[in-house]
PDB file of N, CA and C in Angstrom:
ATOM      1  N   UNK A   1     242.755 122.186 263.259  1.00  0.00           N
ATOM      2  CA  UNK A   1     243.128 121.132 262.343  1.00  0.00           C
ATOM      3  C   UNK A   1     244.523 120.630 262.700  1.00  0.00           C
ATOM      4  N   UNK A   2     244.903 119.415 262.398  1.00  0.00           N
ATOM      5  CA  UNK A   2     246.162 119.013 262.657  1.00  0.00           C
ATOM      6  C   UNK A   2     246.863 118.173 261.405  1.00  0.00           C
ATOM      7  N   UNK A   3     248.040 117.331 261.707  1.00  0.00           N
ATOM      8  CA  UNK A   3     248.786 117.473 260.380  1.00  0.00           C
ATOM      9  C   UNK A   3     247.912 116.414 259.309  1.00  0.00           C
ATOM     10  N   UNK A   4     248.440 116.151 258.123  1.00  0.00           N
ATOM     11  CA  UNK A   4     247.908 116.291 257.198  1.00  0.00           C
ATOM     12  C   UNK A   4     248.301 114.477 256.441  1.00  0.00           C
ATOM     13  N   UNK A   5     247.875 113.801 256.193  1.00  0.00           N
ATOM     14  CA  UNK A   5     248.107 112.491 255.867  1.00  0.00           C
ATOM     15  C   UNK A   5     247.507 112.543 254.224  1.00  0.00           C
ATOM     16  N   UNK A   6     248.514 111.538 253.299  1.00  0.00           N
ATOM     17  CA  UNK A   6     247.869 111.813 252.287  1.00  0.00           C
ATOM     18  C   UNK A   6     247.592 110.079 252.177  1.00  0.00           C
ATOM     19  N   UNK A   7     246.335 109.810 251.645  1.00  0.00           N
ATOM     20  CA  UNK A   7     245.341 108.505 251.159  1.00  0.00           C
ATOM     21  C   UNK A   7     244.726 108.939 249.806  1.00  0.00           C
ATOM     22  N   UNK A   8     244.178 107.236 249.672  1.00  0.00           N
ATOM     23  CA  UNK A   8     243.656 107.609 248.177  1.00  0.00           C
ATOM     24  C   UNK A   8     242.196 108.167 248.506  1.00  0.00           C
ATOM     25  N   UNK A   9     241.644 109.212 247.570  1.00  0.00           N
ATOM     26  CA  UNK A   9     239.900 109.457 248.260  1.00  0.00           C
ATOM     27  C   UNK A   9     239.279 108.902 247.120  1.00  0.00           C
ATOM     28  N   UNK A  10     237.988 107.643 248.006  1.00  0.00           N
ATOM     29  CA  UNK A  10     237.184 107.580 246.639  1.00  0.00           C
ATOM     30  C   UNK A  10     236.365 108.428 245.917  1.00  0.00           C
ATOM     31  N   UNK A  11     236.106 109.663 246.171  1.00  0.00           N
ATOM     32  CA  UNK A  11     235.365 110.406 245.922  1.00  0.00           C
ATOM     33  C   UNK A  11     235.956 110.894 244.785  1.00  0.00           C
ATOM     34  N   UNK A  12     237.621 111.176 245.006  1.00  0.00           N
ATOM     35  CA  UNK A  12     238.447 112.284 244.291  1.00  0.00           C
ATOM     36  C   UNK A  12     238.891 111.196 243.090  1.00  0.00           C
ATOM     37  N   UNK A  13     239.196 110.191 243.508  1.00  0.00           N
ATOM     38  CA  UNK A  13     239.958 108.927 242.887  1.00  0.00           C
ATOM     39  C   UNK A  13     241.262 109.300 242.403  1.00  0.00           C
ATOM     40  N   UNK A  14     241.780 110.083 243.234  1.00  0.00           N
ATOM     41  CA  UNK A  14     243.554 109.833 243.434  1.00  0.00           C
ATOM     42  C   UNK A  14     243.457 110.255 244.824  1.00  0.00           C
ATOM     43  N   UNK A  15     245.270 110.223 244.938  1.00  0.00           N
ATOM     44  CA  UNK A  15     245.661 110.246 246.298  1.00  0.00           C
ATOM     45  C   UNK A  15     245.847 111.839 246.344  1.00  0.00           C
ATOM     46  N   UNK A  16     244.951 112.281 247.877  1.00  0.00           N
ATOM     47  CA  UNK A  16     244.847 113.793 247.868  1.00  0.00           C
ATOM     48  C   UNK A  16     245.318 113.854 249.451  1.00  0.00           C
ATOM     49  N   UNK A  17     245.409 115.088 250.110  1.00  0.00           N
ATOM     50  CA  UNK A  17     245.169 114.843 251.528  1.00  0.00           C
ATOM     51  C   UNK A  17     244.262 115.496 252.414  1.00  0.00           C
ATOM     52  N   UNK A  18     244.271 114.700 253.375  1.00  0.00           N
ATOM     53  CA  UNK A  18     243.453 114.144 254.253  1.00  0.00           C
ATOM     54  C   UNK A  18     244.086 115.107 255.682  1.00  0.00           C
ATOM     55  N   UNK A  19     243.051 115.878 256.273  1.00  0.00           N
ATOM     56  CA  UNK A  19     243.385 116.683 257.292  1.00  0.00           C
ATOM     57  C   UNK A  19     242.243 116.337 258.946  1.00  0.00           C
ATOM     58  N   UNK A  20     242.772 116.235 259.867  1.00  0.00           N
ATOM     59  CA  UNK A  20     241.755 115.947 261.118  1.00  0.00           C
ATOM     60  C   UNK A  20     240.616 117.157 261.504  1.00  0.00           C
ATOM     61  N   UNK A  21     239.567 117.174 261.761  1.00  0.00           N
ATOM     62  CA  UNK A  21     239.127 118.674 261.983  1.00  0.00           C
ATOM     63  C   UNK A  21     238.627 118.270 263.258  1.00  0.00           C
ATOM     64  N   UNK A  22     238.314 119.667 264.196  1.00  0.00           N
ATOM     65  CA  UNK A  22     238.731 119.442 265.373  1.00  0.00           C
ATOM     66  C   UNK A  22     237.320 117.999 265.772  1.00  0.00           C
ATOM     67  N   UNK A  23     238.000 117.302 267.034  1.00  0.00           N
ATOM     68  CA  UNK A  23     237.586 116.372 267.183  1.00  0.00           C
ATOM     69  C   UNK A  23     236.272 116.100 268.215  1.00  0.00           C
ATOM     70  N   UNK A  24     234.934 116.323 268.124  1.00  0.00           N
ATOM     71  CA  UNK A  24     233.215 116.897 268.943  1.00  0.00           C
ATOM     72  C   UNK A  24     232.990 115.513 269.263  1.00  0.00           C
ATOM     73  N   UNK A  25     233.742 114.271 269.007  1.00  0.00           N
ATOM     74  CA  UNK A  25     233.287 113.283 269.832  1.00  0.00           C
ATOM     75  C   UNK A  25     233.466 112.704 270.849  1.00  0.00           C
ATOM     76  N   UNK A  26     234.957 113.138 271.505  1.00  0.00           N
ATOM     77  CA  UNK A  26     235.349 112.651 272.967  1.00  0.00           C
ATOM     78  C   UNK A  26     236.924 111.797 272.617  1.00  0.00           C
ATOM     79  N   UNK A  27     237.071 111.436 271.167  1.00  0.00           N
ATOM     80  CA  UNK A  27     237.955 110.672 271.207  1.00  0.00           C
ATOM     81  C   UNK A  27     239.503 111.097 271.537  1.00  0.00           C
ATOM     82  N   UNK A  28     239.476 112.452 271.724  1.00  0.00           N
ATOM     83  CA  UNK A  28     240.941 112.444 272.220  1.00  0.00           C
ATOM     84  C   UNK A  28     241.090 112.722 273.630  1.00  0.00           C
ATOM     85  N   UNK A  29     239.355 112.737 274.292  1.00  0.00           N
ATOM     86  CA  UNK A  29     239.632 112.897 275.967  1.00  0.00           C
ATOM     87  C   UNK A  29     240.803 112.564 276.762  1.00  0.00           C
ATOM     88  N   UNK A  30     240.929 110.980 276.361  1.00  0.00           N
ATOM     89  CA  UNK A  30     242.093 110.134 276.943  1.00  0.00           C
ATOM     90  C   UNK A  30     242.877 109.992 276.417  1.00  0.00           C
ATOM     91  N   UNK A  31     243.485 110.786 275.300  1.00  0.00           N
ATOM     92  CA  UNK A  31     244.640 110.872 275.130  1.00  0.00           C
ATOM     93  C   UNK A  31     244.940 110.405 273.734  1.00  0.00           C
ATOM     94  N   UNK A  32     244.594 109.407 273.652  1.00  0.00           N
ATOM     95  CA  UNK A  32     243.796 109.140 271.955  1.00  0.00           C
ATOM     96  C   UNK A  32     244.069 109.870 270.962  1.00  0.00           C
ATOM     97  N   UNK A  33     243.942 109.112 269.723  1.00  0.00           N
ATOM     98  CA  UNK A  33     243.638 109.794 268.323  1.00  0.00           C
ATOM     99  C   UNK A  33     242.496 109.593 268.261  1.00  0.00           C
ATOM    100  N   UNK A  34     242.176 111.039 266.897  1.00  0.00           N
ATOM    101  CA  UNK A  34     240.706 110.803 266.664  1.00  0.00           C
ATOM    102  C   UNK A  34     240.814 110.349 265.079  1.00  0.00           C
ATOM    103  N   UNK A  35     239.802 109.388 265.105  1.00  0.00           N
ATOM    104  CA  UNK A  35     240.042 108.168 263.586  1.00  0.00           C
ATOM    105  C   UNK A  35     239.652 109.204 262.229  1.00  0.00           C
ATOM    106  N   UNK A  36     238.696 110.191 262.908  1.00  0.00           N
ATOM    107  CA  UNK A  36     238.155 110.934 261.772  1.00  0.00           C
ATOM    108  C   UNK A  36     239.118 111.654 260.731  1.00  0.00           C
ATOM    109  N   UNK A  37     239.076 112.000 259.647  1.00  0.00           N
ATOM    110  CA  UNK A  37     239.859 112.198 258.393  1.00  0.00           C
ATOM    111  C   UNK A  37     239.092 113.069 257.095  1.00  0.00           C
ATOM    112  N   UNK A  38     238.852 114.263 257.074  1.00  0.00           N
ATOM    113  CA  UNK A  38     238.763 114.644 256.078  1.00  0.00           C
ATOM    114  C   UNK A  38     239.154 115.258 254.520  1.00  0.00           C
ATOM    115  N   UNK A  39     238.431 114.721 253.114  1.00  0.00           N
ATOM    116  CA  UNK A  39     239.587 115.402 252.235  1.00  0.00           C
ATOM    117  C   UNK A  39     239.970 116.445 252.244  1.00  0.00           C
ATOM    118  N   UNK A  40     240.585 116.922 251.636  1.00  0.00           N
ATOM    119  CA  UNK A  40     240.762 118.872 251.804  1.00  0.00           C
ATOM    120  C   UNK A  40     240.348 119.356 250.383  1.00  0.00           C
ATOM    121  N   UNK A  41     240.099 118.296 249.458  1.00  0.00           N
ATOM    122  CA  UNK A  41     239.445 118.399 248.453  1.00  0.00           C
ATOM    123  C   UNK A  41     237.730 118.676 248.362  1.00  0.00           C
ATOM    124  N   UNK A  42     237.623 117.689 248.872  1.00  0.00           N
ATOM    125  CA  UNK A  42     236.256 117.590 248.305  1.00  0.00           C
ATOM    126  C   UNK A  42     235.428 116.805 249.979  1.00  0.00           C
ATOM    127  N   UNK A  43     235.998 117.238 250.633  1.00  0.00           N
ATOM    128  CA  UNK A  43     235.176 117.028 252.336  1.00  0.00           C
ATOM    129  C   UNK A  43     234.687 115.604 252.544  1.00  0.00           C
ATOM    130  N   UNK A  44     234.827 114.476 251.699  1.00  0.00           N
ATOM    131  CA  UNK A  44     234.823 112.911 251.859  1.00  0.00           C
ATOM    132  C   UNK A  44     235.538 112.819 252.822  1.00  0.00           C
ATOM    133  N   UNK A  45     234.583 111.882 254.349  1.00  0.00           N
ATOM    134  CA  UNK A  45     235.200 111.311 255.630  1.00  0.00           C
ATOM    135  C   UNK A  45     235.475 109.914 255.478  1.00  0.00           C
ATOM    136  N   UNK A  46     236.823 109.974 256.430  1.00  0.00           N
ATOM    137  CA  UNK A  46     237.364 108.534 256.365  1.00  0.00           C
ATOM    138  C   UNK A  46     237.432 108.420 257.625  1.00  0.00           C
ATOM    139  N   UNK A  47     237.610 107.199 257.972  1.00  0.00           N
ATOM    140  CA  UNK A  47     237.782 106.907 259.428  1.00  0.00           C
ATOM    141  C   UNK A  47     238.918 105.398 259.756  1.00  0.00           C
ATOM    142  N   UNK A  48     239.886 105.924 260.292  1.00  0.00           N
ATOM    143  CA  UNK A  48     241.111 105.088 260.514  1.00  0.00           C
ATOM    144  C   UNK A  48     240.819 104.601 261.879  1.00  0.00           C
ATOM    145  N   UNK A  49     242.137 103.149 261.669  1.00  0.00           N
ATOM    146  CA  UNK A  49     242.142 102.338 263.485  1.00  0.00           C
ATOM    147  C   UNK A  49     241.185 101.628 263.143  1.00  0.00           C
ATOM    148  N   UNK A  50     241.587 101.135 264.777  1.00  0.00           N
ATOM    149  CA  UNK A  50     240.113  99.849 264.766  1.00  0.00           C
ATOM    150  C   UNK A  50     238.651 100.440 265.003  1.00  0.00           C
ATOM    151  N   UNK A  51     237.495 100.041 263.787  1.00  0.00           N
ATOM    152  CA  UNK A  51     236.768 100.511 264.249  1.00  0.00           C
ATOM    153  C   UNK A  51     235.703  99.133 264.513  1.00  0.00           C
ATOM    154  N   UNK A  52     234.542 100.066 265.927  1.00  0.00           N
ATOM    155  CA  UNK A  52     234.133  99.378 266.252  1.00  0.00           C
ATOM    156  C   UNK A  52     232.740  99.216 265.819  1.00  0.00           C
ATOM    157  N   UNK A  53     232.972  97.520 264.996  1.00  0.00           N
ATOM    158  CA  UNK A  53     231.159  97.684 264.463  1.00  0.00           C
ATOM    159  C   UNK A  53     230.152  96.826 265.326  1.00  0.00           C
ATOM    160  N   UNK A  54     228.597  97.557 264.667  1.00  0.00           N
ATOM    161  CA  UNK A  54     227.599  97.089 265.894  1.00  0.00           C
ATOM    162  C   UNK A  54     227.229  96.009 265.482  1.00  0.00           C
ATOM    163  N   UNK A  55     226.640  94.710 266.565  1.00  0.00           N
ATOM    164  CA  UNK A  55     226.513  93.125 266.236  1.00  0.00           C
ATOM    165  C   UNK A  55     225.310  93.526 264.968  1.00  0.00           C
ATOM    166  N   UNK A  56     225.295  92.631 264.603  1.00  0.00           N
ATOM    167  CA  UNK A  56     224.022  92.178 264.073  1.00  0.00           C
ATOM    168  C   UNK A  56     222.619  92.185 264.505  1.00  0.00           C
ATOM    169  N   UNK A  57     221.810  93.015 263.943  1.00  0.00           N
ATOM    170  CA  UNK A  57     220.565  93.010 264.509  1.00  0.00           C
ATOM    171  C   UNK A  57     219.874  92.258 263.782  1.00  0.00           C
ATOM    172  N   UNK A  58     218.477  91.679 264.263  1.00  0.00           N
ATOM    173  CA  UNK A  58     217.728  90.444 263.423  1.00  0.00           C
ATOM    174  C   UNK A  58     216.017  91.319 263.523  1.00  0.00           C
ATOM    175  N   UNK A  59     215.476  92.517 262.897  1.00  0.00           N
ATOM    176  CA  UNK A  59     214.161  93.122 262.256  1.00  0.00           C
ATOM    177  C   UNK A  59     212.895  91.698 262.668  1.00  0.00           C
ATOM    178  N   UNK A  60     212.011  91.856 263.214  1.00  0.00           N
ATOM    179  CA  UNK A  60     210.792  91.451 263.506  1.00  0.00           C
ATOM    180  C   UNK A  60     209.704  92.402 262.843  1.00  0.00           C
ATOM    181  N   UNK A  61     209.223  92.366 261.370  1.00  0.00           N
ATOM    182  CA  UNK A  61     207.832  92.660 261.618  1.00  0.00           C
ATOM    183  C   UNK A  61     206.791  91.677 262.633  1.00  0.00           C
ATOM    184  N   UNK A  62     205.603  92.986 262.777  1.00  0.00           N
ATOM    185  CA  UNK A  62     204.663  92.209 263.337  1.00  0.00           C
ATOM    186  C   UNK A  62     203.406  91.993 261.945  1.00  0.00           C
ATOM    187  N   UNK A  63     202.794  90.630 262.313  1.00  0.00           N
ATOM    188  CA  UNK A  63     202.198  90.787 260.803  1.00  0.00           C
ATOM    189  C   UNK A  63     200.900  91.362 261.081  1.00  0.00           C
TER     190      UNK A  63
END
């Protein structure tokens, strides 16, 4: 785990803190932070930085 940031949690609905646990996705390979954020309360994930969202997909049933 590493240091400790305090945010508001919606879960908790005050400001609690927020600890990194170790990081299984690659993001600190290069040197990086990892965005992930958990409470120390009540285990609600947050995720900081830019994140990257996926385009828009457009669903086809077939009829």
């Amino acid at each position: 785990m590493s240091d400790l940031q305090q945010w508001p949690c919606p879960t908790c609905e005050h400001d609690t803190d927020f600890e990194q646990p170790e990081c299984i996705d690659g993001h600190t390979e290069d040197g990086g932070a990892c965005p992930e954020w958990a409470c120390t309360d009540c285990g609600t994930a947050l995720v900081s930085g830019d994140v990257h969202r996926p385009a828009a997909v457009t669903l086809r049933h077939a009829a």
